[in-house]
Protein backbone atom coordinates (compact mmCIF):
# COMPACT_ATOMS: atom_id res chain seq x y z
CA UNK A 1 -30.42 1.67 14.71
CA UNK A 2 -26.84 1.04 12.92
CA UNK A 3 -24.53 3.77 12.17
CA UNK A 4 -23.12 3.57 8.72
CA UNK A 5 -19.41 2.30 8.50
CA UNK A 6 -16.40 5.35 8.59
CA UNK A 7 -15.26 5.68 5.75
CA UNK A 8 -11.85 5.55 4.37
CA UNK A 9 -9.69 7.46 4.62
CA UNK A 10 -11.21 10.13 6.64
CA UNK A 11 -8.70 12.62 5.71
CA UNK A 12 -5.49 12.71 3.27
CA UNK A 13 -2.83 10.41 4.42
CA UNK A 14 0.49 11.63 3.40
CA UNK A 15 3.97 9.62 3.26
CA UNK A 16 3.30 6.35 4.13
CA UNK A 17 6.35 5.04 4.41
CA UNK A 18 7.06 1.29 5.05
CA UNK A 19 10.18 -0.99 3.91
CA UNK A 20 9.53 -4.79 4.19
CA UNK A 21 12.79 -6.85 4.31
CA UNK A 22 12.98 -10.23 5.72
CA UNK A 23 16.72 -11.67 5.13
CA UNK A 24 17.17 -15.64 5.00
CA UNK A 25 16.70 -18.37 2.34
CA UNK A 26 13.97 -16.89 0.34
CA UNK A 27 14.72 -12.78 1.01
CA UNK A 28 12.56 -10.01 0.61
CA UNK A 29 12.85 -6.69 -0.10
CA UNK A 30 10.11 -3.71 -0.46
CA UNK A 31 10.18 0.18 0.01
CA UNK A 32 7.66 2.08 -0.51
CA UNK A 33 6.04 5.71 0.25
CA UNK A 34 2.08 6.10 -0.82
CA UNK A 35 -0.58 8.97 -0.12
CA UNK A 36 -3.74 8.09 0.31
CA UNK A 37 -6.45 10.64 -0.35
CA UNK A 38 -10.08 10.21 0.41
CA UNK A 39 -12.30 9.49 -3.27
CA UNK A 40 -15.78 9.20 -4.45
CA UNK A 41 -15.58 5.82 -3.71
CA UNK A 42 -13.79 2.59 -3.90
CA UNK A 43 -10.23 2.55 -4.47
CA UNK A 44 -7.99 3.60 -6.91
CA UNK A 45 -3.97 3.14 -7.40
CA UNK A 46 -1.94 5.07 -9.37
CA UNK A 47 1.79 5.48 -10.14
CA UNK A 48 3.05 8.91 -9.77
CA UNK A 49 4.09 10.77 -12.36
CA UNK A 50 8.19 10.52 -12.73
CA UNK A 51 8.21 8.40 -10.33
CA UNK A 52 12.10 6.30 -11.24
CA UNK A 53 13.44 3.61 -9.52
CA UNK A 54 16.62 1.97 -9.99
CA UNK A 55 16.23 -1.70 -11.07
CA UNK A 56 16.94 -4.59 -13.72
CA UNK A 57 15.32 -5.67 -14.76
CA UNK A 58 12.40 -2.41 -14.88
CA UNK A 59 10.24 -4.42 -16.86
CA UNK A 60 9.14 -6.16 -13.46
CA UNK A 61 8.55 -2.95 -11.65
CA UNK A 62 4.83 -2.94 -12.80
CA UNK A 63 4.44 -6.45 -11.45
CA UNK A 64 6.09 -5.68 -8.34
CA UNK A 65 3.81 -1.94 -8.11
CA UNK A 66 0.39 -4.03 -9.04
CA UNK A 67 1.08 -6.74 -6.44
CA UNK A 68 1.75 -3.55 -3.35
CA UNK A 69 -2.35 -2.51 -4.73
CA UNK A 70 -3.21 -5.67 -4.67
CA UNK A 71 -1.86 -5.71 -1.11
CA UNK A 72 -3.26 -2.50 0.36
CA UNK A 73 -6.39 -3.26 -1.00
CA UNK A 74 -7.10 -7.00 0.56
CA UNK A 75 -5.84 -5.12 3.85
CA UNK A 76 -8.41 -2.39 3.54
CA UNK A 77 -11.12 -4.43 2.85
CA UNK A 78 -10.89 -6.70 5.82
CA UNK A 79 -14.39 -6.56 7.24
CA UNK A 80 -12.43 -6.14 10.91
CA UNK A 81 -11.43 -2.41 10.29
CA UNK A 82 -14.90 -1.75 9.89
CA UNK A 83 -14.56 0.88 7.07
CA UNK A 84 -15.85 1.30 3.59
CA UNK A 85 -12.79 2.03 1.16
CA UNK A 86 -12.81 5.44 -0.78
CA UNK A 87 -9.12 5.92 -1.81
CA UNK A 88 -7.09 7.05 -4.32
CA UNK A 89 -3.74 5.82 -3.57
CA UNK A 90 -0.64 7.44 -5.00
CA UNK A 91 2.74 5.45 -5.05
CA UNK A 92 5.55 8.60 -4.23
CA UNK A 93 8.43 6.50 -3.76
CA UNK A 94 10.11 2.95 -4.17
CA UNK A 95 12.62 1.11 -4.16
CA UNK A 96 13.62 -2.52 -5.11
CA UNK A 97 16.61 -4.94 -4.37
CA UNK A 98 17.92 -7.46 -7.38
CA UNK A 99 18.12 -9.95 -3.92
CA UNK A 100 15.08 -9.81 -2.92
CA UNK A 101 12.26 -8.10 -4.68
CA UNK A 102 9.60 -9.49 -5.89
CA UNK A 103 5.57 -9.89 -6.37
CA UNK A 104 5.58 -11.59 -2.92
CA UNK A 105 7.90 -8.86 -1.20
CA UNK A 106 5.64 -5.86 -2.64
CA UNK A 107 2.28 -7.33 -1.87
CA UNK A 108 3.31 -7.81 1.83
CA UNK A 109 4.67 -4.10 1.85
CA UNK A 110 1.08 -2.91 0.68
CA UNK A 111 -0.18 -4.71 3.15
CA UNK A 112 1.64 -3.12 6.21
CA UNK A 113 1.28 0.00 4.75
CA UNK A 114 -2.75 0.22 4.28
CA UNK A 115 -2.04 -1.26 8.24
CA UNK A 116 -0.34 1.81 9.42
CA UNK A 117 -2.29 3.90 7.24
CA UNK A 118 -5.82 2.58 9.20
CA UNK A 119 -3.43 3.15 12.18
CA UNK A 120 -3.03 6.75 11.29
CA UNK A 121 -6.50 7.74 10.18
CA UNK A 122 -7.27 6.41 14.17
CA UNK A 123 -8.71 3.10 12.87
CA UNK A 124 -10.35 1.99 16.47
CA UNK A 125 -10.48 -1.76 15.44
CA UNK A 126 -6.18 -2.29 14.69
C-alpha cells in the first residue's frame, strides 16, 4: 500500500526572503520576498497588489517576475521533494540592480526560494 504524496505547502509560508547575487564577469542580482499559501491545486503566481520597485528600465520587471515563477515552479516540481504542488504564490517584495538583474538572476532566486520554502514546510527529502 502507497501513501499519497504531502502536499504542498502544508501550511501558509510567509516571507520568504532570499537575495541571489553572484559578483564577477557576468553579475547577478535578485531580491525577493514571496508567501506561499496552500491552493486547490497546482500552482499559481501572482504579483501583489502595489507592489513598486525601483528600476529602468520597469518595462523588464515582468520578465524578470515571470522568470522567479518559472523558477519556483521547476524547483517544486522536482519529483525528489516528493510533494504534489498546491500553491498560490504571492511576490511581497523585490528588488533589482541595473548591474546585474536579469531573467537569469530572477529565475535562480525562485529557485532557492521554493528550496527554503520545502525547507520550511519540513520537506524530509532537502
Amino acid at each position: 500500500m502507497t501513501s499519497a504524496l504531502p502536499r504542498f505547502p502544508p501550511h501558509p509560508i510567509r516571507g520568504v526572503r532570499v537575495l541571489h547575487r553572484k559578483q564577477n564577469c557576468a553579475p547577478h542580482f535578485a531580491e525577493m520576498e514571496v508567501d506561499f499559501e496552500p491552493a486547490a491545486e497546482g500552482f499559481a503566481f501572482e504579483v501583489a497588489q502595489g507592489l513598486t520597485v525601483e528600476y529602468e528600465p520597469a518595462e523588464d520587471l515582468p520578465r524578470f517576475f515571470a522568470a522567479a515563477a518559472v523558477g519556483i515552479e521547476e524547483q517544486l516540481s522536482l519529483p525528489e521533494h516528493g510533494v504534489v504542488i498546491a500553491t498560490r504564490v504571492v511576490l511581497r517584495r523585490a528588488r533589482a540592480d541595473a548591474f546585474g538583474s536579469h531573467e537569469l538572476a530572477f529565475k535562480i532566486a525562485g529557485h532557492l526560494t521554493a528550496r527554503k520554502a520545502l525547507g520550511r514546510a519540513g520537506c524530509p527529502r532537502l
